[in-house]
PDB file of N, CA and C in Angstrom:
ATOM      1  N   UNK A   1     168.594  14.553 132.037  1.00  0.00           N
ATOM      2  CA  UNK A   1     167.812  15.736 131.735  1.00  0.00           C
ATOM      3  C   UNK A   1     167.615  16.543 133.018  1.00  0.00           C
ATOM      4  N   UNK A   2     167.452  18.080 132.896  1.00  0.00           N
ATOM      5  CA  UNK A   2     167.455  18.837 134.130  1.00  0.00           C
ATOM      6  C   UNK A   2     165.473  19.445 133.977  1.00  0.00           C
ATOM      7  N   UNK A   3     165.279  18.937 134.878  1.00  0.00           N
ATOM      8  CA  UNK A   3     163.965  19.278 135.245  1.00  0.00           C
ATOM      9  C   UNK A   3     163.508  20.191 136.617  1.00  0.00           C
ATOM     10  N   UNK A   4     162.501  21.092 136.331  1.00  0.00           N
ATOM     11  CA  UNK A   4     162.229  22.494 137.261  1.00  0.00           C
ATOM     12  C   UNK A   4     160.942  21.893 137.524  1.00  0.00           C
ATOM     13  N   UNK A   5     161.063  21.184 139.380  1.00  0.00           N
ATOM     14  CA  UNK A   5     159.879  20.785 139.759  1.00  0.00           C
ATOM     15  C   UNK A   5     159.772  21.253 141.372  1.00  0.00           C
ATOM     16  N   UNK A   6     158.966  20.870 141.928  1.00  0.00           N
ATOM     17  CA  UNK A   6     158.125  21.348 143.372  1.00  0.00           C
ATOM     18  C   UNK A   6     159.537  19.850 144.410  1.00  0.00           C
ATOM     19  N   UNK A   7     159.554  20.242 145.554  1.00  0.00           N
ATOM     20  CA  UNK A   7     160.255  19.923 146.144  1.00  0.00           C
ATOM     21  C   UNK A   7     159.703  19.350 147.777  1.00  0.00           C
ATOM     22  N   UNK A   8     158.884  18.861 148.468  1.00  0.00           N
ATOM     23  CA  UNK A   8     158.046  18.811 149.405  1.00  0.00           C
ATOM     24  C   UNK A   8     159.002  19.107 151.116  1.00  0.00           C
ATOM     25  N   UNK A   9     158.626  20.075 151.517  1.00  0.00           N
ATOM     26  CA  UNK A   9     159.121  20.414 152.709  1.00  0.00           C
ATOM     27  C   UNK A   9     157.703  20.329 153.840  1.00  0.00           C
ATOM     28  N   UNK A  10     158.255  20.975 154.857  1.00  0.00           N
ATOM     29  CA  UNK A  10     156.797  21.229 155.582  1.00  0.00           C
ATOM     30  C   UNK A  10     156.217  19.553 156.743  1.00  0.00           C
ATOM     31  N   UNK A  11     155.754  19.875 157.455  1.00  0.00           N
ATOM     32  CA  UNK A  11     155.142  19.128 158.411  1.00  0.00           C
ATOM     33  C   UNK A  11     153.764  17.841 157.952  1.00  0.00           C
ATOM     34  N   UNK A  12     153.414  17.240 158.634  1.00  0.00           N
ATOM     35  CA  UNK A  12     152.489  16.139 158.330  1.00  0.00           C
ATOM     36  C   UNK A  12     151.252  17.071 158.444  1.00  0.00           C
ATOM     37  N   UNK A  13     150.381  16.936 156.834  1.00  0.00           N
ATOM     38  CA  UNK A  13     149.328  17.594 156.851  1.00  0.00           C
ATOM     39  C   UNK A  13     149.431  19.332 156.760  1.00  0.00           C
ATOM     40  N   UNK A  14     150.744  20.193 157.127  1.00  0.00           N
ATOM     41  CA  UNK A  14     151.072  21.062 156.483  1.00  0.00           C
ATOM     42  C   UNK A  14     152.369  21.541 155.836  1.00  0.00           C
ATOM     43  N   UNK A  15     151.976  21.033 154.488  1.00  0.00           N
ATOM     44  CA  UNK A  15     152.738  20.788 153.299  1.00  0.00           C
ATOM     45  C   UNK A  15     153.442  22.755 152.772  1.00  0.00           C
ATOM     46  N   UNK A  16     154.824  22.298 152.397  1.00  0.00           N
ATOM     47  CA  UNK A  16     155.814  23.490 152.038  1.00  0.00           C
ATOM     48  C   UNK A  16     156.487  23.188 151.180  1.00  0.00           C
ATOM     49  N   UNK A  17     156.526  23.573 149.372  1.00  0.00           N
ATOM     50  CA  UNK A  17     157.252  23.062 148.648  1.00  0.00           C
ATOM     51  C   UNK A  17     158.092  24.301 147.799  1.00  0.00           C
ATOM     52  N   UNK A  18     159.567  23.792 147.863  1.00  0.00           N
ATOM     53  CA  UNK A  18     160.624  24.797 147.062  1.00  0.00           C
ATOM     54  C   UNK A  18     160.293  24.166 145.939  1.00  0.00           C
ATOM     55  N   UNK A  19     160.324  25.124 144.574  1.00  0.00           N
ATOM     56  CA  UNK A  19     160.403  25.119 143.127  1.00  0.00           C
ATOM     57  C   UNK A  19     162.405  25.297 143.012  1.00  0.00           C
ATOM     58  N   UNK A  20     162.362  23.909 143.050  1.00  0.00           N
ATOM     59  CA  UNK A  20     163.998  23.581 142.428  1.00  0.00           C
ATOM     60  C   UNK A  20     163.863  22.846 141.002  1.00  0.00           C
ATOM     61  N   UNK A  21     165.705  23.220 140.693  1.00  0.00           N
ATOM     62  CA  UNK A  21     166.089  22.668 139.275  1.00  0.00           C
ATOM     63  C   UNK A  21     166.891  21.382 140.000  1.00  0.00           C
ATOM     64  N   UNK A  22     166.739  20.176 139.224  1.00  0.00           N
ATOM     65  CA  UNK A  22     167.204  18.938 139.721  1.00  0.00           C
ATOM     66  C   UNK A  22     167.378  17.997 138.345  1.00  0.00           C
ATOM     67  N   UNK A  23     168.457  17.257 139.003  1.00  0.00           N
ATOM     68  CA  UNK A  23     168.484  16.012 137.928  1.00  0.00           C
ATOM     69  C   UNK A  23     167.257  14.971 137.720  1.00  0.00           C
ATOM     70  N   UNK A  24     166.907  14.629 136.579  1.00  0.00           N
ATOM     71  CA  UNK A  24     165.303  13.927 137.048  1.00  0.00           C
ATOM     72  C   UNK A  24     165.912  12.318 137.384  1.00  0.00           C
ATOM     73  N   UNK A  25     166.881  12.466 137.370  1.00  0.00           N
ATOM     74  CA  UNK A  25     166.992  10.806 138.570  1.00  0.00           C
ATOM     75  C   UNK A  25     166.940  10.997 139.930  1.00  0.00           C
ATOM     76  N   UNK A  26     167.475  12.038 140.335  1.00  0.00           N
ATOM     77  CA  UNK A  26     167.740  12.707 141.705  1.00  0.00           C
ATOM     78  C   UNK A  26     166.103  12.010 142.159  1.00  0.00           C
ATOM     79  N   UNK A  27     165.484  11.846 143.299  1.00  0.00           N
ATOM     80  CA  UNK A  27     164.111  11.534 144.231  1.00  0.00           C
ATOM     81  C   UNK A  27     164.149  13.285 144.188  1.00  0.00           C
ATOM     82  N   UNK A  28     162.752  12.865 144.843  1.00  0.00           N
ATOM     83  CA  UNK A  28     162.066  14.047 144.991  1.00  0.00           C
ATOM     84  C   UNK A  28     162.409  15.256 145.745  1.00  0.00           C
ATOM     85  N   UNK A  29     162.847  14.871 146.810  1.00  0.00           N
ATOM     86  CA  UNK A  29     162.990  15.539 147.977  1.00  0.00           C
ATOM     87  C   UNK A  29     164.898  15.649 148.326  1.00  0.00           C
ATOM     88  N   UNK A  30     165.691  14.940 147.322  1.00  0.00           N
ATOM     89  CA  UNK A  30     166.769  14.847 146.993  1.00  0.00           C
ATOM     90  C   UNK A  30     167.634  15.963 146.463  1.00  0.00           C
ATOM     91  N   UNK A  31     168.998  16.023 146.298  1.00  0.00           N
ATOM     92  CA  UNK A  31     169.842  16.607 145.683  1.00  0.00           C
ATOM     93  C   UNK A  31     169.515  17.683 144.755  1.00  0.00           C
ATOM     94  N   UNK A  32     169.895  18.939 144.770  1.00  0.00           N
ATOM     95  CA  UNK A  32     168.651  20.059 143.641  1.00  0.00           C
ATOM     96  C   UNK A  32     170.471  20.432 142.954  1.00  0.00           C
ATOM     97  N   UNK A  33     170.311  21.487 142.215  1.00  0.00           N
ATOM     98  CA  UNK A  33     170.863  22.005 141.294  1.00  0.00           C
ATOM     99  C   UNK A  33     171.041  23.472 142.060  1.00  0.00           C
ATOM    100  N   UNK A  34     169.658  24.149 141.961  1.00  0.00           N
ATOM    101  CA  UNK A  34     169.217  25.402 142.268  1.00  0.00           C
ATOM    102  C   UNK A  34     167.928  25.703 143.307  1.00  0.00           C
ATOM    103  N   UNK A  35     167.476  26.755 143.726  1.00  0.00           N
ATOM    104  CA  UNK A  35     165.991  26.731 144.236  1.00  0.00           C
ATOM    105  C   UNK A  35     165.822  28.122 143.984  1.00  0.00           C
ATOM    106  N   UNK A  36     164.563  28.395 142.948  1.00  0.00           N
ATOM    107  CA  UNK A  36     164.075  29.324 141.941  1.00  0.00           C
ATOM    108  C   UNK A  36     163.122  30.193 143.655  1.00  0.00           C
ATOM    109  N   UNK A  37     162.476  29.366 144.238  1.00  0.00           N
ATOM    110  CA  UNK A  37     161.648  29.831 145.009  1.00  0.00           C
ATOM    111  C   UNK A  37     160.647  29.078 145.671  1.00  0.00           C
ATOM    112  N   UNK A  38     159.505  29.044 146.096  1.00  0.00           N
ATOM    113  CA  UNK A  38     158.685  28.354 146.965  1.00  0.00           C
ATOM    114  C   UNK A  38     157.337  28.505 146.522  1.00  0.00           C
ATOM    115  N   UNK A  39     156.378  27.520 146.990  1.00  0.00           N
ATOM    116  CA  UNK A  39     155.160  27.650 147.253  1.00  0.00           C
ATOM    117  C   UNK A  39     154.525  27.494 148.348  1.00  0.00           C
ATOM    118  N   UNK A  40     153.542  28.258 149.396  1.00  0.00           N
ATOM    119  CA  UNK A  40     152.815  28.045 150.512  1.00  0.00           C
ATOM    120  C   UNK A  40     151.465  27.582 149.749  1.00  0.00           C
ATOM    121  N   UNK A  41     150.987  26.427 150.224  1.00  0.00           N
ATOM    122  CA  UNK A  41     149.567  26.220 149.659  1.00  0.00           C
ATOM    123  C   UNK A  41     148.651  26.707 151.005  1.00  0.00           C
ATOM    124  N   UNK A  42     149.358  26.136 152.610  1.00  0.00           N
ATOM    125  CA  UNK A  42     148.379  26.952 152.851  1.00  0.00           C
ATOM    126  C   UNK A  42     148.736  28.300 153.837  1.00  0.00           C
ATOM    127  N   UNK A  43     149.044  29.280 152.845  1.00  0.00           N
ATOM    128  CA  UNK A  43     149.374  30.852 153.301  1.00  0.00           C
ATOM    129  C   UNK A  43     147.913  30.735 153.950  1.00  0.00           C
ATOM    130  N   UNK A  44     148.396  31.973 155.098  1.00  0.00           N
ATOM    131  CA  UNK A  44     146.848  32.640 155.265  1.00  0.00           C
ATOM    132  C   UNK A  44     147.200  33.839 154.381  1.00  0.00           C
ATOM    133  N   UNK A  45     145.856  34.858 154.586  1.00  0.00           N
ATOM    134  CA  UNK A  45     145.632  35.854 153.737  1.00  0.00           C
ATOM    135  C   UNK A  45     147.038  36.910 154.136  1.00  0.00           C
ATOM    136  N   UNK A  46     147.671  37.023 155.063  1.00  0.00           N
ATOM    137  CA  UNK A  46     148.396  38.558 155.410  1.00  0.00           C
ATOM    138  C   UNK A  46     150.196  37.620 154.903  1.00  0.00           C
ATOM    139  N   UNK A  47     150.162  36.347 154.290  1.00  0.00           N
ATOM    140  CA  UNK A  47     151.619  35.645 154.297  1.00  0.00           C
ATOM    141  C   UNK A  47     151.497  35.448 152.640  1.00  0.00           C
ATOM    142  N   UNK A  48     153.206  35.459 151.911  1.00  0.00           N
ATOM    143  CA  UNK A  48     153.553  35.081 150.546  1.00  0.00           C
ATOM    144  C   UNK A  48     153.055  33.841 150.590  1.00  0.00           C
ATOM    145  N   UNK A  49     152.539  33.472 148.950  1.00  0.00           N
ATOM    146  CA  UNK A  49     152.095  32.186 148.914  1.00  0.00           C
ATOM    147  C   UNK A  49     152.734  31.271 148.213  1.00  0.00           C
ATOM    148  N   UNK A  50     153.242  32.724 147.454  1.00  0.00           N
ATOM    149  CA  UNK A  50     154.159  32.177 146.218  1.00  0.00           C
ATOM    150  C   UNK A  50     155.479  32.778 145.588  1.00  0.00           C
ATOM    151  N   UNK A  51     156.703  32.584 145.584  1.00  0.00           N
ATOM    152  CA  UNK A  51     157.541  33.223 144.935  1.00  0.00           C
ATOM    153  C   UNK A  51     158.684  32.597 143.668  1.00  0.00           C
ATOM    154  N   UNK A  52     158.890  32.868 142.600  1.00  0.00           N
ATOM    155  CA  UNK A  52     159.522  32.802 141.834  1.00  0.00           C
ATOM    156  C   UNK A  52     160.842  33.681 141.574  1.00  0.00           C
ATOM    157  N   UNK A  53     161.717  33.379 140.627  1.00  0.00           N
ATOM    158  CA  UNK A  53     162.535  34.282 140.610  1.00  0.00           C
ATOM    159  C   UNK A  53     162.207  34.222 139.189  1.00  0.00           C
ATOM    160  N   UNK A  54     161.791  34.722 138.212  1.00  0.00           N
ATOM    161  CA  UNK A  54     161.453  34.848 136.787  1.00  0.00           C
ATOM    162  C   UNK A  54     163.134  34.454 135.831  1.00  0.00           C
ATOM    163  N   UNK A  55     163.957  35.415 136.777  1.00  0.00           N
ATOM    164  CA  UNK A  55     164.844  35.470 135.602  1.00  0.00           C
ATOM    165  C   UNK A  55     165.701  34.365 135.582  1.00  0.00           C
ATOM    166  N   UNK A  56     166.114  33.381 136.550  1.00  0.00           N
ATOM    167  CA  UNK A  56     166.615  31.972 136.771  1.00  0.00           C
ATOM    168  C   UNK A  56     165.951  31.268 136.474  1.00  0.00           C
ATOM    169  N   UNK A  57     164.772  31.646 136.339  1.00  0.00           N
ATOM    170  CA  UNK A  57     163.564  30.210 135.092  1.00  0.00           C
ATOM    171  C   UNK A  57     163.735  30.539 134.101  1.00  0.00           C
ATOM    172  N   UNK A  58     163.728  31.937 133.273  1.00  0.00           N
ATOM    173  CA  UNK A  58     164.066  31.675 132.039  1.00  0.00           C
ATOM    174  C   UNK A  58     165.093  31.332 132.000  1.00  0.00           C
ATOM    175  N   UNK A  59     166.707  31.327 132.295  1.00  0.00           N
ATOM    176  CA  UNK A  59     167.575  31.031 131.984  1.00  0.00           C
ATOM    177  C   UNK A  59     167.834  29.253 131.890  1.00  0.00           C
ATOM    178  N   UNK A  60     166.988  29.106 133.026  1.00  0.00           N
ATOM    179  CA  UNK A  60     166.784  27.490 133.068  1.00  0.00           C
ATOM    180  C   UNK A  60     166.527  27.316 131.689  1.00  0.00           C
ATOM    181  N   UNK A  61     164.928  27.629 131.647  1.00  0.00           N
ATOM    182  CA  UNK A  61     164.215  26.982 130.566  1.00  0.00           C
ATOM    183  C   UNK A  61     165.357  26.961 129.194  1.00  0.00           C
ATOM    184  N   UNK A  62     166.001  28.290 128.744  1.00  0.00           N
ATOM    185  CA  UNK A  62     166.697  28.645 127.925  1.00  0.00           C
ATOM    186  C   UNK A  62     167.945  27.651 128.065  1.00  0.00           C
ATOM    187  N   UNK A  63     168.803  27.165 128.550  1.00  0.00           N
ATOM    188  CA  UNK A  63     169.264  25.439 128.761  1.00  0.00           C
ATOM    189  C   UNK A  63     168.865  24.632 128.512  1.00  0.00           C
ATOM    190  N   UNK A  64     167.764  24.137 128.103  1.00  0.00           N
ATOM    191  CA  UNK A  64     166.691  22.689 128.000  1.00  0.00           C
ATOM    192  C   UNK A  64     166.328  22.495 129.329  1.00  0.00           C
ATOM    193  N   UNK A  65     165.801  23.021 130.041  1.00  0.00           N
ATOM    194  CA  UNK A  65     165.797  22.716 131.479  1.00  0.00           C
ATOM    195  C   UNK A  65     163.824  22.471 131.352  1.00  0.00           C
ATOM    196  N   UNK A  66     163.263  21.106 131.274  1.00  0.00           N
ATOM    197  CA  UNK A  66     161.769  20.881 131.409  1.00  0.00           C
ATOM    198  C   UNK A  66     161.332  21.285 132.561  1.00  0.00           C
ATOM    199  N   UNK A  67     159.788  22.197 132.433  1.00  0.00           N
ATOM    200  CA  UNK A  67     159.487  22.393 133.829  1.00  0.00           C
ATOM    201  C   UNK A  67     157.999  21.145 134.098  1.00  0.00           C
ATOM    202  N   UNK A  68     158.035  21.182 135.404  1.00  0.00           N
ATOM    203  CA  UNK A  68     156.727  19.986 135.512  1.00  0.00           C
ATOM    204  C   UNK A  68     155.245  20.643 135.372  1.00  0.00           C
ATOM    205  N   UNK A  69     154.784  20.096 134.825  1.00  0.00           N
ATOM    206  CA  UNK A  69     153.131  20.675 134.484  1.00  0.00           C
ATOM    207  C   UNK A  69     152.359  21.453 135.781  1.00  0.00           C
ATOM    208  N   UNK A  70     152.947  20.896 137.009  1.00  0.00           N
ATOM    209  CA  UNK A  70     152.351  21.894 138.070  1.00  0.00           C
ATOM    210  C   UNK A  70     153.136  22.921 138.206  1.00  0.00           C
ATOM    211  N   UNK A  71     154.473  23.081 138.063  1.00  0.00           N
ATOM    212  CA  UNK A  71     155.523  24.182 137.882  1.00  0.00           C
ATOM    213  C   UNK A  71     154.875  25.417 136.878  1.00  0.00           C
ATOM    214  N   UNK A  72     154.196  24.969 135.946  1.00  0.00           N
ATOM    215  CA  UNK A  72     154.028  25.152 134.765  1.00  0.00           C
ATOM    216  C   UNK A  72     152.785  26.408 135.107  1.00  0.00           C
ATOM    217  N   UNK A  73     151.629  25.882 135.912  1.00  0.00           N
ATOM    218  CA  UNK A  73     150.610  26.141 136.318  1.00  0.00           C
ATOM    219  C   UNK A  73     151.003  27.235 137.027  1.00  0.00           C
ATOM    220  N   UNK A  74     151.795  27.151 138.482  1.00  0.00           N
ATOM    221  CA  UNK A  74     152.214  28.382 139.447  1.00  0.00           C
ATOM    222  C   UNK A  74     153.037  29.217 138.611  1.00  0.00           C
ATOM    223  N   UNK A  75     153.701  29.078 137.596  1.00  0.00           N
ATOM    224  CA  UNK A  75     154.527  30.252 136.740  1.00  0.00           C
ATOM    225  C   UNK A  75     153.239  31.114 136.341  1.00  0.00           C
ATOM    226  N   UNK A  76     152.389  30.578 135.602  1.00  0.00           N
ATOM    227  CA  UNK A  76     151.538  31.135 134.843  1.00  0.00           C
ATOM    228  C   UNK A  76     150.495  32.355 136.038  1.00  0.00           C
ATOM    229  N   UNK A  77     150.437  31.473 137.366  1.00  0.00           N
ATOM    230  CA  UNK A  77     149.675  32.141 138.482  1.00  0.00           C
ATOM    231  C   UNK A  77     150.186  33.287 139.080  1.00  0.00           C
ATOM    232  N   UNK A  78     151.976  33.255 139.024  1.00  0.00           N
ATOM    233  CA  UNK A  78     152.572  33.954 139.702  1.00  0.00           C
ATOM    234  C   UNK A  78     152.414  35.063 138.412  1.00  0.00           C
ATOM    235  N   UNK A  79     152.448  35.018 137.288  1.00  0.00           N
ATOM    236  CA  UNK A  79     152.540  36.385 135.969  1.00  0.00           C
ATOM    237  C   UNK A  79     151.415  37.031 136.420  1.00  0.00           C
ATOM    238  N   UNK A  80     149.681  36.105 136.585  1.00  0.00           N
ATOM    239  CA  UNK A  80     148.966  36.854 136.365  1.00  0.00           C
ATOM    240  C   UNK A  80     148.772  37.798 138.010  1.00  0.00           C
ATOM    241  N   UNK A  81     149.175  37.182 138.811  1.00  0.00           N
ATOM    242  CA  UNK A  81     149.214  37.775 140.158  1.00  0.00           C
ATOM    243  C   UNK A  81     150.181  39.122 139.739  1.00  0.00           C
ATOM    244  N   UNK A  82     151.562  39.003 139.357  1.00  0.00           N
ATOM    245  CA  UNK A  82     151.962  40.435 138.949  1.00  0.00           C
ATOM    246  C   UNK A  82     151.238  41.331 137.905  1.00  0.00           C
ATOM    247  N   UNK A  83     150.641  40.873 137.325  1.00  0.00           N
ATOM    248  CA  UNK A  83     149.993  41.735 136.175  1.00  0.00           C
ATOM    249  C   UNK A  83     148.390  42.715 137.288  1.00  0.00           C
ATOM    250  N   UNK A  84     148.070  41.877 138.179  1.00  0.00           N
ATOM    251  CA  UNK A  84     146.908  42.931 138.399  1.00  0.00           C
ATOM    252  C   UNK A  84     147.478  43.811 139.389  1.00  0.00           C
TER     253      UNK A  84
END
């Protein structure tokens, strides 16, 4: 199965994770497919925190491609961030 999850990059204590498509046997930090985009958890205020590419997730999703429940969460954050 192809699953759209968080990817852990980044230093000890400051954490950097790509939103890749991966095989779900693949490890975590392993072999990807694709990379949709990133998350900074800790941006400061003047840096991106978050980026997606919308239209390579739907196409994912539209494949059977499962996304992970925190994937799930930053999609939903990143819409309402474009909407205001």
């Amino acid at each position: 199965m192809v699953v759209i999850r968080l990817s852990r990059g980044g230093a000890k204590a400051r954490p950097f994770y790509n939103i890749v498509v991966a095989d779900k046997r693949v490890r975590r930090d392993g072999r990807f497919i694709e990379r949709l985009g990133f998350y900074n958890p800790s941006a400061k205020d003047g840096e991106e925190g978050l980026r997606i590419a919308q239209d390579r997730l739907t196409y994912w999703k539209s494949v059977g491609a499962q996304s992970s429940p925190t994937v799930d969460r930053l999609v939903k954050q990143a819409a309402a961030k474009q909407a205001a």
